[in-house]
PDB file of N, CA and C in Angstrom:
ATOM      1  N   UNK A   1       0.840  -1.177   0.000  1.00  0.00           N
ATOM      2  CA  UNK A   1       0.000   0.000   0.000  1.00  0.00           C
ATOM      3  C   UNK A   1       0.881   1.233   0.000  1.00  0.00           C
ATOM      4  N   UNK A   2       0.610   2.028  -0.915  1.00  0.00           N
ATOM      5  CA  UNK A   2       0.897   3.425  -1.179  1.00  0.00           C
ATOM      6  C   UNK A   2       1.045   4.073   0.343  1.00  0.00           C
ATOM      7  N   UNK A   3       2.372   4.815   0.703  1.00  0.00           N
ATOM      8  CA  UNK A   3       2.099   6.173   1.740  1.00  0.00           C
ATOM      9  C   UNK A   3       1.274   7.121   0.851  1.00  0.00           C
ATOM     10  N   UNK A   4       0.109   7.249   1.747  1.00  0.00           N
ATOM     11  CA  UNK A   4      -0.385   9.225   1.135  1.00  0.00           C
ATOM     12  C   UNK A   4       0.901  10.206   0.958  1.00  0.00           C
ATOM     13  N   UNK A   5       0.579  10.934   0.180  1.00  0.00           N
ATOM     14  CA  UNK A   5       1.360  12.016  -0.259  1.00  0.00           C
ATOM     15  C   UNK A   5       0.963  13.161   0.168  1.00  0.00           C
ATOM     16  N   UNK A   6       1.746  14.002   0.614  1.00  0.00           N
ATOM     17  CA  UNK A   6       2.237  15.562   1.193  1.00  0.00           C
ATOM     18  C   UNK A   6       1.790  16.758   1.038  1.00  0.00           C
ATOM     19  N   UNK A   7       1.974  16.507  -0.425  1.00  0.00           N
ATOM     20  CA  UNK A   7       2.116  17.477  -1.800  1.00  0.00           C
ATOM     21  C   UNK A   7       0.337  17.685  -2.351  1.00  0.00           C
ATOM     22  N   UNK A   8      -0.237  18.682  -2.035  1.00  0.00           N
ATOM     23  CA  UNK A   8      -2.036  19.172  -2.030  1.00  0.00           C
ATOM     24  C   UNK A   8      -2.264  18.210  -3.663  1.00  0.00           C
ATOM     25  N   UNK A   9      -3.576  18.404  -3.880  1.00  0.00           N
ATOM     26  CA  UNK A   9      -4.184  17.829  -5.341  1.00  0.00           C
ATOM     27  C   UNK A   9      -5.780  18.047  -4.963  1.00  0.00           C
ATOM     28  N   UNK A  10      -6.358  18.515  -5.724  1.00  0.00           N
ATOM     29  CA  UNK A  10      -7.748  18.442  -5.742  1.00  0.00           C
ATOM     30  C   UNK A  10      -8.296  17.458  -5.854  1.00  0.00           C
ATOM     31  N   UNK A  11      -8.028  16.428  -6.521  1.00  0.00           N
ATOM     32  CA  UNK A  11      -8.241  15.340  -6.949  1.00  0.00           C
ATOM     33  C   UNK A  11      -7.771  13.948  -7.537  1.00  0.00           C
ATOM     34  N   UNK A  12      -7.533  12.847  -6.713  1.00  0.00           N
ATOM     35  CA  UNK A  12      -7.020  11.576  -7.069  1.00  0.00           C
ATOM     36  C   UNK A  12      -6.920  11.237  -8.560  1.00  0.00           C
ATOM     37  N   UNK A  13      -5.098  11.106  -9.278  1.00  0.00           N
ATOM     38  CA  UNK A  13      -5.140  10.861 -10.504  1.00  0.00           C
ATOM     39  C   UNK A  13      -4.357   9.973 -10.632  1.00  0.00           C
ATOM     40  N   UNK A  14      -4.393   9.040 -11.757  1.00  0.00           N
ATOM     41  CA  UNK A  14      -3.211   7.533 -11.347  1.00  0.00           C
ATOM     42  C   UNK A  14      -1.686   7.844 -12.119  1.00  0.00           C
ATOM     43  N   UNK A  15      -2.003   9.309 -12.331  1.00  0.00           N
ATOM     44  CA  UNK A  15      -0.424   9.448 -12.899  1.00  0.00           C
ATOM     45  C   UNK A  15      -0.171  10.779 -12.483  1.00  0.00           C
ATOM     46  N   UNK A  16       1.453  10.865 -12.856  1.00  0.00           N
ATOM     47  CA  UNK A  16       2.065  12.713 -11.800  1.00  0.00           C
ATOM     48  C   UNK A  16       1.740  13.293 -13.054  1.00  0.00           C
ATOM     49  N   UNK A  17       1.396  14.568 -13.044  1.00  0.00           N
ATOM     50  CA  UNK A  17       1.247  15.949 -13.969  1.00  0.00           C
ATOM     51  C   UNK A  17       3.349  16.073 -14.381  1.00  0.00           C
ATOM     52  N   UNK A  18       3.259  16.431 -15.596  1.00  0.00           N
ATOM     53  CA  UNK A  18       4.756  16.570 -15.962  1.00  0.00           C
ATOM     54  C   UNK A  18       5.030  17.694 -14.522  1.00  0.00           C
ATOM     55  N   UNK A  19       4.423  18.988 -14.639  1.00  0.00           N
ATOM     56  CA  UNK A  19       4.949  19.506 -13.699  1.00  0.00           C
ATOM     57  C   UNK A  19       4.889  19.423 -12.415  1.00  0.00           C
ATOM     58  N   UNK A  20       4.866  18.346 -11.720  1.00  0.00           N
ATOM     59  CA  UNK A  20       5.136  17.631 -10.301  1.00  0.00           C
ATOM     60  C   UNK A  20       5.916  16.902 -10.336  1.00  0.00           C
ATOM     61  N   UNK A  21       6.737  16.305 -11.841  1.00  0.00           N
ATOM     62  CA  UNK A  21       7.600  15.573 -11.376  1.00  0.00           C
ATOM     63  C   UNK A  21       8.766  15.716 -11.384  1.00  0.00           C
ATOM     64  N   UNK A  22       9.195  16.338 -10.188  1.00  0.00           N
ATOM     65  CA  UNK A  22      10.387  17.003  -9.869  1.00  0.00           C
ATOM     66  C   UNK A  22      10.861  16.634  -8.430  1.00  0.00           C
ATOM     67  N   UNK A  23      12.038  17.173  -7.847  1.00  0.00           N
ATOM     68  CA  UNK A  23      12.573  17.331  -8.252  1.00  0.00           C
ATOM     69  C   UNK A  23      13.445  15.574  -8.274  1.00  0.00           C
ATOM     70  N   UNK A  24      14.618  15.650  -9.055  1.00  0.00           N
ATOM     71  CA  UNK A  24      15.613  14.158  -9.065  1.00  0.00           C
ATOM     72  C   UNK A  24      16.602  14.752  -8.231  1.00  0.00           C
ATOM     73  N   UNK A  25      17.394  13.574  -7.244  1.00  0.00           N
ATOM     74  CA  UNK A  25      19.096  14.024  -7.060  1.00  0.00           C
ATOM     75  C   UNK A  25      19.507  12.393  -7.533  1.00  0.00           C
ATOM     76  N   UNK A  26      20.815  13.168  -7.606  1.00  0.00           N
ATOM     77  CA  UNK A  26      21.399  12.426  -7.854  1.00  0.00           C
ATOM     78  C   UNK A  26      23.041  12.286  -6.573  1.00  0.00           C
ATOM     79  N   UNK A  27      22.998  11.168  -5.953  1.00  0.00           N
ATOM     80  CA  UNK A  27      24.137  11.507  -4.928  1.00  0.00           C
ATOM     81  C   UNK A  27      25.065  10.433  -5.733  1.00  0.00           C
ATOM     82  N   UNK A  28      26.211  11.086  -5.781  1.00  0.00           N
ATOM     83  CA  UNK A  28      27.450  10.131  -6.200  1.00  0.00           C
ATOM     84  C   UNK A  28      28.869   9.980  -4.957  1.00  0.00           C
ATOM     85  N   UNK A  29      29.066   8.763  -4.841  1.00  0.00           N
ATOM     86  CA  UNK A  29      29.747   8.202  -3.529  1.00  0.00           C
ATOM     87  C   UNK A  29      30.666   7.457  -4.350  1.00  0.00           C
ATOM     88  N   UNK A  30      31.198   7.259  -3.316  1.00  0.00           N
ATOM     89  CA  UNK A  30      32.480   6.010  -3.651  1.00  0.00           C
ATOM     90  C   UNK A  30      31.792   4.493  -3.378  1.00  0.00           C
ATOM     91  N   UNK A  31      32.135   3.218  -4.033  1.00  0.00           N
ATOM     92  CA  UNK A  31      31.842   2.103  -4.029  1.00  0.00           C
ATOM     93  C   UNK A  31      32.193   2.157  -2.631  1.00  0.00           C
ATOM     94  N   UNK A  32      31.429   0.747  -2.040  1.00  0.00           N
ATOM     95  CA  UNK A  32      31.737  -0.307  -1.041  1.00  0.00           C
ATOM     96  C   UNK A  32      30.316   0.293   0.272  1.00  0.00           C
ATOM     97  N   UNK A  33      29.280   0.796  -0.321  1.00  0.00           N
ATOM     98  CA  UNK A  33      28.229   1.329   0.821  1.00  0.00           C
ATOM     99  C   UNK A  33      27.062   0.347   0.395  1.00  0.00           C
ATOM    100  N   UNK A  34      26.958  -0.181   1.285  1.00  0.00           N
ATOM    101  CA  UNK A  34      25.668  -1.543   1.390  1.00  0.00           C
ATOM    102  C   UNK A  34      24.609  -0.930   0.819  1.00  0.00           C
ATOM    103  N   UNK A  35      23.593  -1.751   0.034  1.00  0.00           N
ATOM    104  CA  UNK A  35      22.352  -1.728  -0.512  1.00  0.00           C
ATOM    105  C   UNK A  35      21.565  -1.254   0.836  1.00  0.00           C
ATOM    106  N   UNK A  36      21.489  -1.666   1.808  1.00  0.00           N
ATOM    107  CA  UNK A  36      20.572  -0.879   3.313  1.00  0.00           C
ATOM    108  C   UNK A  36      21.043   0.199   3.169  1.00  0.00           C
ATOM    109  N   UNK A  37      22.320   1.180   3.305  1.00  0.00           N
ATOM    110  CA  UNK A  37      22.623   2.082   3.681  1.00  0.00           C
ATOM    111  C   UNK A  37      22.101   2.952   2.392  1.00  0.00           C
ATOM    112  N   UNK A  38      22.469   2.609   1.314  1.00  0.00           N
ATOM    113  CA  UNK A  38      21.958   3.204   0.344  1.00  0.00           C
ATOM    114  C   UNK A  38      20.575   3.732   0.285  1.00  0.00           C
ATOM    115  N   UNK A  39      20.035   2.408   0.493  1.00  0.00           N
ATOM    116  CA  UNK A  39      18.145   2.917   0.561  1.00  0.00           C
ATOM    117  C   UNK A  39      17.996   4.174   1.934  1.00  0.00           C
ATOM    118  N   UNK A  40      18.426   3.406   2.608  1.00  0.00           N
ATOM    119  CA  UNK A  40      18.127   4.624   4.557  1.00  0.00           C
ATOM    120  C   UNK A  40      18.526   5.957   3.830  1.00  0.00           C
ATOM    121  N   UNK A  41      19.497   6.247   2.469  1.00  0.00           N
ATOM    122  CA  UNK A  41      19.817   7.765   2.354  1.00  0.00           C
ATOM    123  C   UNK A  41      18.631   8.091   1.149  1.00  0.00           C
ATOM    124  N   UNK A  42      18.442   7.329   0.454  1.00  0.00           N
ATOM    125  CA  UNK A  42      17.422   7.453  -0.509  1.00  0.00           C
ATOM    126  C   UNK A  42      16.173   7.958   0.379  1.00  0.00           C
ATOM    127  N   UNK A  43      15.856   7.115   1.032  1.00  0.00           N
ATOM    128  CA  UNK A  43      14.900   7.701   1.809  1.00  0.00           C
ATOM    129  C   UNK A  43      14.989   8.950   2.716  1.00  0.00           C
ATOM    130  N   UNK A  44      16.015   8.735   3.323  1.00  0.00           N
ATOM    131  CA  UNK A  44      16.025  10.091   4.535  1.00  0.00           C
ATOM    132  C   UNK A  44      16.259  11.055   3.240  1.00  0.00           C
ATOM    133  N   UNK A  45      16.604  11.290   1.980  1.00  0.00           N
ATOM    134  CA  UNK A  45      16.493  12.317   1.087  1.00  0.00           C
ATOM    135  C   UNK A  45      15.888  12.988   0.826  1.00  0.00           C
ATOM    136  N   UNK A  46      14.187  11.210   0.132  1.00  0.00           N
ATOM    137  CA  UNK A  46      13.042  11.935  -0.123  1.00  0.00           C
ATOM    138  C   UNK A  46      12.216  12.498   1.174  1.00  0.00           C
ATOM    139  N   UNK A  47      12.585  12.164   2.150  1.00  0.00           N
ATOM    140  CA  UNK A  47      11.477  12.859   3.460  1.00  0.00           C
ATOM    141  C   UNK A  47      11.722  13.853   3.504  1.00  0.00           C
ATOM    142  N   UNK A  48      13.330  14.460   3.515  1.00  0.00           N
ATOM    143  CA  UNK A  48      13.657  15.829   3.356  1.00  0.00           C
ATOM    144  C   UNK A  48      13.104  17.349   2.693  1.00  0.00           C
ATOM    145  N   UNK A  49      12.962  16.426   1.364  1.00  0.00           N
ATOM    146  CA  UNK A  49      12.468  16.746  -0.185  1.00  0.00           C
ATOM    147  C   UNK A  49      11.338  17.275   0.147  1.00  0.00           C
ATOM    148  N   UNK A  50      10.282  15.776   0.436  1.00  0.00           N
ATOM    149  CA  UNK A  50       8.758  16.080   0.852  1.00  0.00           C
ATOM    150  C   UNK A  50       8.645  17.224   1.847  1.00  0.00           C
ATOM    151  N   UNK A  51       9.282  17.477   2.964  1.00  0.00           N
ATOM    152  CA  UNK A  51       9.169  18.364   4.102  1.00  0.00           C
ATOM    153  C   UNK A  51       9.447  19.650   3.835  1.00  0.00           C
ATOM    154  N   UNK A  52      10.620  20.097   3.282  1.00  0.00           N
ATOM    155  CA  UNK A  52      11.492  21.547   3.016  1.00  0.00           C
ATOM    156  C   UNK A  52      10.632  22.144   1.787  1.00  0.00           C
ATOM    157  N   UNK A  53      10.588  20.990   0.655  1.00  0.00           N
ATOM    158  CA  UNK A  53      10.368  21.518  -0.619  1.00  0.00           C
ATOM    159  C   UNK A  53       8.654  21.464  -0.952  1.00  0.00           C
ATOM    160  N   UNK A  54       8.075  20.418  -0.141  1.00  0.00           N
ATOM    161  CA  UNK A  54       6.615  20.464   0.111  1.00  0.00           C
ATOM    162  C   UNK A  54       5.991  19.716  -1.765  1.00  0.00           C
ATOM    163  N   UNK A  55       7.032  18.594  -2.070  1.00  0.00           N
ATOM    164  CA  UNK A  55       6.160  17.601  -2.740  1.00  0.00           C
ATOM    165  C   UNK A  55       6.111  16.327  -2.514  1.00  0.00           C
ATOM    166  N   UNK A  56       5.080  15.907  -3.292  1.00  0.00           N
ATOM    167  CA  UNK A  56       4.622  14.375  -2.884  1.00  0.00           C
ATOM    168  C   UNK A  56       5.782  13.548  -3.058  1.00  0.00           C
ATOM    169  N   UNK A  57       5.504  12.415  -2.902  1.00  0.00           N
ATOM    170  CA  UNK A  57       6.800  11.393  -2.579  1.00  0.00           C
ATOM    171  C   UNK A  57       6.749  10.623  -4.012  1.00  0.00           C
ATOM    172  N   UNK A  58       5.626  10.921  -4.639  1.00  0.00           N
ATOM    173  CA  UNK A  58       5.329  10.487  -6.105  1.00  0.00           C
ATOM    174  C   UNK A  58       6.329  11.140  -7.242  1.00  0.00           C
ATOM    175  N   UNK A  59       6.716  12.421  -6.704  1.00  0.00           N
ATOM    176  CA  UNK A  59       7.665  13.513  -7.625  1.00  0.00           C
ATOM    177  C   UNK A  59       8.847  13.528  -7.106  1.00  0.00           C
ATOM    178  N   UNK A  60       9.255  12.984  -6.147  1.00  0.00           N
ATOM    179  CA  UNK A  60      10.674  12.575  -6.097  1.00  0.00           C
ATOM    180  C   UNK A  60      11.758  11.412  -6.320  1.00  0.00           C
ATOM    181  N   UNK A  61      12.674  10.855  -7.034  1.00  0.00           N
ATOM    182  CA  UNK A  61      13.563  10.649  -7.284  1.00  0.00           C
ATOM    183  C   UNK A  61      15.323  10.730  -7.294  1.00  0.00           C
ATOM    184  N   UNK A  62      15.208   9.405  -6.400  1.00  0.00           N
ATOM    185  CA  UNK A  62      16.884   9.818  -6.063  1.00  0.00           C
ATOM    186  C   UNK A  62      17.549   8.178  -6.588  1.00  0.00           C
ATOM    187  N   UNK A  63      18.452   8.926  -7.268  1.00  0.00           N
ATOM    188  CA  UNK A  63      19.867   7.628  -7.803  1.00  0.00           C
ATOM    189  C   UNK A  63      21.255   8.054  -6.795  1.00  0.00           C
ATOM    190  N   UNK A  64      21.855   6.486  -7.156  1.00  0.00           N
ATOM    191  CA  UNK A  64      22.844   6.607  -6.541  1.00  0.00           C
ATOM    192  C   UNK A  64      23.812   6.216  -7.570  1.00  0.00           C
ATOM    193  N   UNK A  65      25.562   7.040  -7.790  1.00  0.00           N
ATOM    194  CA  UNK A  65      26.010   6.830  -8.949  1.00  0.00           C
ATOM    195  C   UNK A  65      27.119   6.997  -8.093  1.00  0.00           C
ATOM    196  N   UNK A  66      28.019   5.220  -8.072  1.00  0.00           N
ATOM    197  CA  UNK A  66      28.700   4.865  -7.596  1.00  0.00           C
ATOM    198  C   UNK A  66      30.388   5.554  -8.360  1.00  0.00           C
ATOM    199  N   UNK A  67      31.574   5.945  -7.490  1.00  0.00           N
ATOM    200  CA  UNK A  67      32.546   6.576  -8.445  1.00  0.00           C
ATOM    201  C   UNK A  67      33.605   5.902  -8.088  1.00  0.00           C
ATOM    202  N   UNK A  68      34.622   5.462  -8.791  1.00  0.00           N
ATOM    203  CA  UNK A  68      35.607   4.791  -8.389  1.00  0.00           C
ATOM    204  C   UNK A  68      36.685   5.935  -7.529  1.00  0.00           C
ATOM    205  N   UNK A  69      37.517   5.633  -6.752  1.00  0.00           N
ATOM    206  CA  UNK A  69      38.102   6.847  -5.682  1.00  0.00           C
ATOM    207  C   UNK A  69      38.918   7.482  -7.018  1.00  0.00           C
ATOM    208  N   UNK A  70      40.005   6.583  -7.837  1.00  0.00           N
ATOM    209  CA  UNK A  70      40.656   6.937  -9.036  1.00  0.00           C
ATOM    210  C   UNK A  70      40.194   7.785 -10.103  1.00  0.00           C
ATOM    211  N   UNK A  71      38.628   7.944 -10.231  1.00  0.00           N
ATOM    212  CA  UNK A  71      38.132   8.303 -11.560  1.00  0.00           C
ATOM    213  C   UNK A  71      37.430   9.543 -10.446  1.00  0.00           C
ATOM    214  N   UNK A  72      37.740   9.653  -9.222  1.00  0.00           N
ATOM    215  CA  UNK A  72      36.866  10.829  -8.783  1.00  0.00           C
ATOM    216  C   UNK A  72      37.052  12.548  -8.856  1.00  0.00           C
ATOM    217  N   UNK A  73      38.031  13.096  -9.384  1.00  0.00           N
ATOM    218  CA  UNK A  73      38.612  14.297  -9.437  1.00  0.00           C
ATOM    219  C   UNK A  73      37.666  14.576 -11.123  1.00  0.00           C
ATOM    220  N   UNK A  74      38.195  13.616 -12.074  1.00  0.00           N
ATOM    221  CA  UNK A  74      37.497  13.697 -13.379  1.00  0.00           C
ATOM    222  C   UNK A  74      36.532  13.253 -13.705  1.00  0.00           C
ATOM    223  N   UNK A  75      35.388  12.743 -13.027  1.00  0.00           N
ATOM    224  CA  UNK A  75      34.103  12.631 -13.043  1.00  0.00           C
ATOM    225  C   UNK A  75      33.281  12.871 -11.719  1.00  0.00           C
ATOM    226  N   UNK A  76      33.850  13.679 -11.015  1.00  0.00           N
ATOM    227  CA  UNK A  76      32.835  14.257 -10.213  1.00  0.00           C
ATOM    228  C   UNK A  76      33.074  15.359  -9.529  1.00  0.00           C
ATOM    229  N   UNK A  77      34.605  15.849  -8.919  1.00  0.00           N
ATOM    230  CA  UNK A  77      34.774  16.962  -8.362  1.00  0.00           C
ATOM    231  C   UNK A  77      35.111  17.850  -9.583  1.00  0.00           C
ATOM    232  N   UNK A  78      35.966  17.612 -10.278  1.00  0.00           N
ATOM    233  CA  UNK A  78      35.794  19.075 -11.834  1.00  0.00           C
ATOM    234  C   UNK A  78      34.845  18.980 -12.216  1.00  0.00           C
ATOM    235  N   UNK A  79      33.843  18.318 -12.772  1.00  0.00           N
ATOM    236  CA  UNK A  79      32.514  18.442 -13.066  1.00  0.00           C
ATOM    237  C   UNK A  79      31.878  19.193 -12.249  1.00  0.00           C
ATOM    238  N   UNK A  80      31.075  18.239 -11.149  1.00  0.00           N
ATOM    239  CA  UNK A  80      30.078  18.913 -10.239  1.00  0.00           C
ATOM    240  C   UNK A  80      30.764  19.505  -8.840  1.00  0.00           C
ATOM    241  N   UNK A  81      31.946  19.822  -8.819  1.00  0.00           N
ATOM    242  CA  UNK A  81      32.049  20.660  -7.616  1.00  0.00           C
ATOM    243  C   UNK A  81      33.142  22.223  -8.153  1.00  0.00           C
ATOM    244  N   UNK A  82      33.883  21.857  -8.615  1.00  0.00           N
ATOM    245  CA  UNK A  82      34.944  22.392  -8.937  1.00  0.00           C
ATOM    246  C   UNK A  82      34.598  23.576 -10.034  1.00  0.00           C
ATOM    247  N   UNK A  83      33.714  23.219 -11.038  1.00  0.00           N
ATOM    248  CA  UNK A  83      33.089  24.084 -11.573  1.00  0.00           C
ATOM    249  C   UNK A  83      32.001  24.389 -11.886  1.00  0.00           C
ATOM    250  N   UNK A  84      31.527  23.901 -10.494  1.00  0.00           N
ATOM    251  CA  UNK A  84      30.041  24.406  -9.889  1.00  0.00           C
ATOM    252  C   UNK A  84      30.205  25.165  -8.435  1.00  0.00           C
ATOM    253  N   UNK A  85      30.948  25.563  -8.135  1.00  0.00           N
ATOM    254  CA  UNK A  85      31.534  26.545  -6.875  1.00  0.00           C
ATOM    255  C   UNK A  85      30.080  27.152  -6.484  1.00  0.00           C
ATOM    256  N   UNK A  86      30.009  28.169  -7.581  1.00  0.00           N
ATOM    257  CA  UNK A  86      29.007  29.600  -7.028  1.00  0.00           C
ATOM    258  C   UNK A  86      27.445  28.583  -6.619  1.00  0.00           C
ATOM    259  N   UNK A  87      27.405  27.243  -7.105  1.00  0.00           N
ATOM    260  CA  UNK A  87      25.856  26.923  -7.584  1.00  0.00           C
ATOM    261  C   UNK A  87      25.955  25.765  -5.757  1.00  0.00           C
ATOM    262  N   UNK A  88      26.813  25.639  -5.321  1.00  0.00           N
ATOM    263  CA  UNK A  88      26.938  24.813  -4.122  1.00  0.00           C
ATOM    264  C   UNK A  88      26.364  25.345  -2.825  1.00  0.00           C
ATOM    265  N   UNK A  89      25.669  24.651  -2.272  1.00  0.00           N
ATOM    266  CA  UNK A  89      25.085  25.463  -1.337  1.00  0.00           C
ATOM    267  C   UNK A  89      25.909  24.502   0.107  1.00  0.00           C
ATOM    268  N   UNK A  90      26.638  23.392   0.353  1.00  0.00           N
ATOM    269  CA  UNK A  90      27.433  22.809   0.754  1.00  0.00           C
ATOM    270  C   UNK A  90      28.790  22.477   0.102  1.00  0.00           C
ATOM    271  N   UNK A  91      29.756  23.323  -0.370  1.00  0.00           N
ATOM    272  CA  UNK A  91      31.434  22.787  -0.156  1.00  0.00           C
ATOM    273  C   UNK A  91      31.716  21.851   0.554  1.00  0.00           C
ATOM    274  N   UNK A  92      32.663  21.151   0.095  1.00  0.00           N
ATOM    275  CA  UNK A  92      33.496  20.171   0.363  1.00  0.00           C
ATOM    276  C   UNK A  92      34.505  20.937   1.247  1.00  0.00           C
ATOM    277  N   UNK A  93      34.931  19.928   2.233  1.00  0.00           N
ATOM    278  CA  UNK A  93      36.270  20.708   3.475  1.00  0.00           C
ATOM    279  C   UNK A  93      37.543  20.049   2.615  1.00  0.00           C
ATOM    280  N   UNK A  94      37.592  19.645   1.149  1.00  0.00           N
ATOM    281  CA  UNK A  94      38.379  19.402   0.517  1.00  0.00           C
ATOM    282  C   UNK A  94      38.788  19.931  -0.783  1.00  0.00           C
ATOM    283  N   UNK A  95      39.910  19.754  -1.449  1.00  0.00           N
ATOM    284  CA  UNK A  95      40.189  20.611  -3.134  1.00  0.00           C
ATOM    285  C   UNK A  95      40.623  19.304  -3.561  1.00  0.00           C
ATOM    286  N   UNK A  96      41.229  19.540  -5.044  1.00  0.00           N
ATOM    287  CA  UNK A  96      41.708  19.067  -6.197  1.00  0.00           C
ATOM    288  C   UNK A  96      42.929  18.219  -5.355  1.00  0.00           C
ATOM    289  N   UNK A  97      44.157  18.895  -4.819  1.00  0.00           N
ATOM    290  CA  UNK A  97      45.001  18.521  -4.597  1.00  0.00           C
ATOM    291  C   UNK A  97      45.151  17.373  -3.346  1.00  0.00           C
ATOM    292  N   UNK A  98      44.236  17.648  -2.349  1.00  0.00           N
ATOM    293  CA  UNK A  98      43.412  16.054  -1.587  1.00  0.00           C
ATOM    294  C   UNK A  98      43.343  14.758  -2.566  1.00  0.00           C
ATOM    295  N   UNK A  99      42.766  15.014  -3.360  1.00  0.00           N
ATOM    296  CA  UNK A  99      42.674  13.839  -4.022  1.00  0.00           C
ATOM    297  C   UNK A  99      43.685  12.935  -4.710  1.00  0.00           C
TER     298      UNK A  99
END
């Protein structure tokens, strides 16, 4: 059975409106974090989501995109941290040269 959802509707529909279905994250980690631990963050994500951002649990979506420690400077900190600075609303207590 379905949890009820959060997020208002006038009326019961069996599919999301394009514009409810928002928002996705995407968290990228390093290998070796158990399938439990994974889900407990998936979840403690979307409750977050539902609470702060005030939508249903129907419009949220979270992946997990595992990074090798070796491939992590060039597929994930120059990408999404390094030259995404201004757009971060949490920094890393780390740089380029850590790695």
């Amino acid at each position: 059975m379905a949890s009820p959802s959060t997020g208002s509707s006038t009326s019961p529909t069996s599919s999301t409106e394009v514009g409810d279905a928002v928002p996705h994250v995407i968290v990228k980690l390093w290998p070796g974090k158990s399938e439990q631990q994974k889900t407990r963050l998936a979840e403690a994500i979307t409750r977050d989501v539902m609470e702060i951002l005030h939508y249903g649990e129907e419009s949220v979506s979270v992946a997990m995109e595992e990074i090798k420690p070796t491939e992590w400077a060039e597929r994930a900190y120059r990408p999404e941290v390094k030259s995404k600075m201004d757009r971060l609303y949490k920094k890393p207590g780390y740089d380029e040269s850590d790695l």
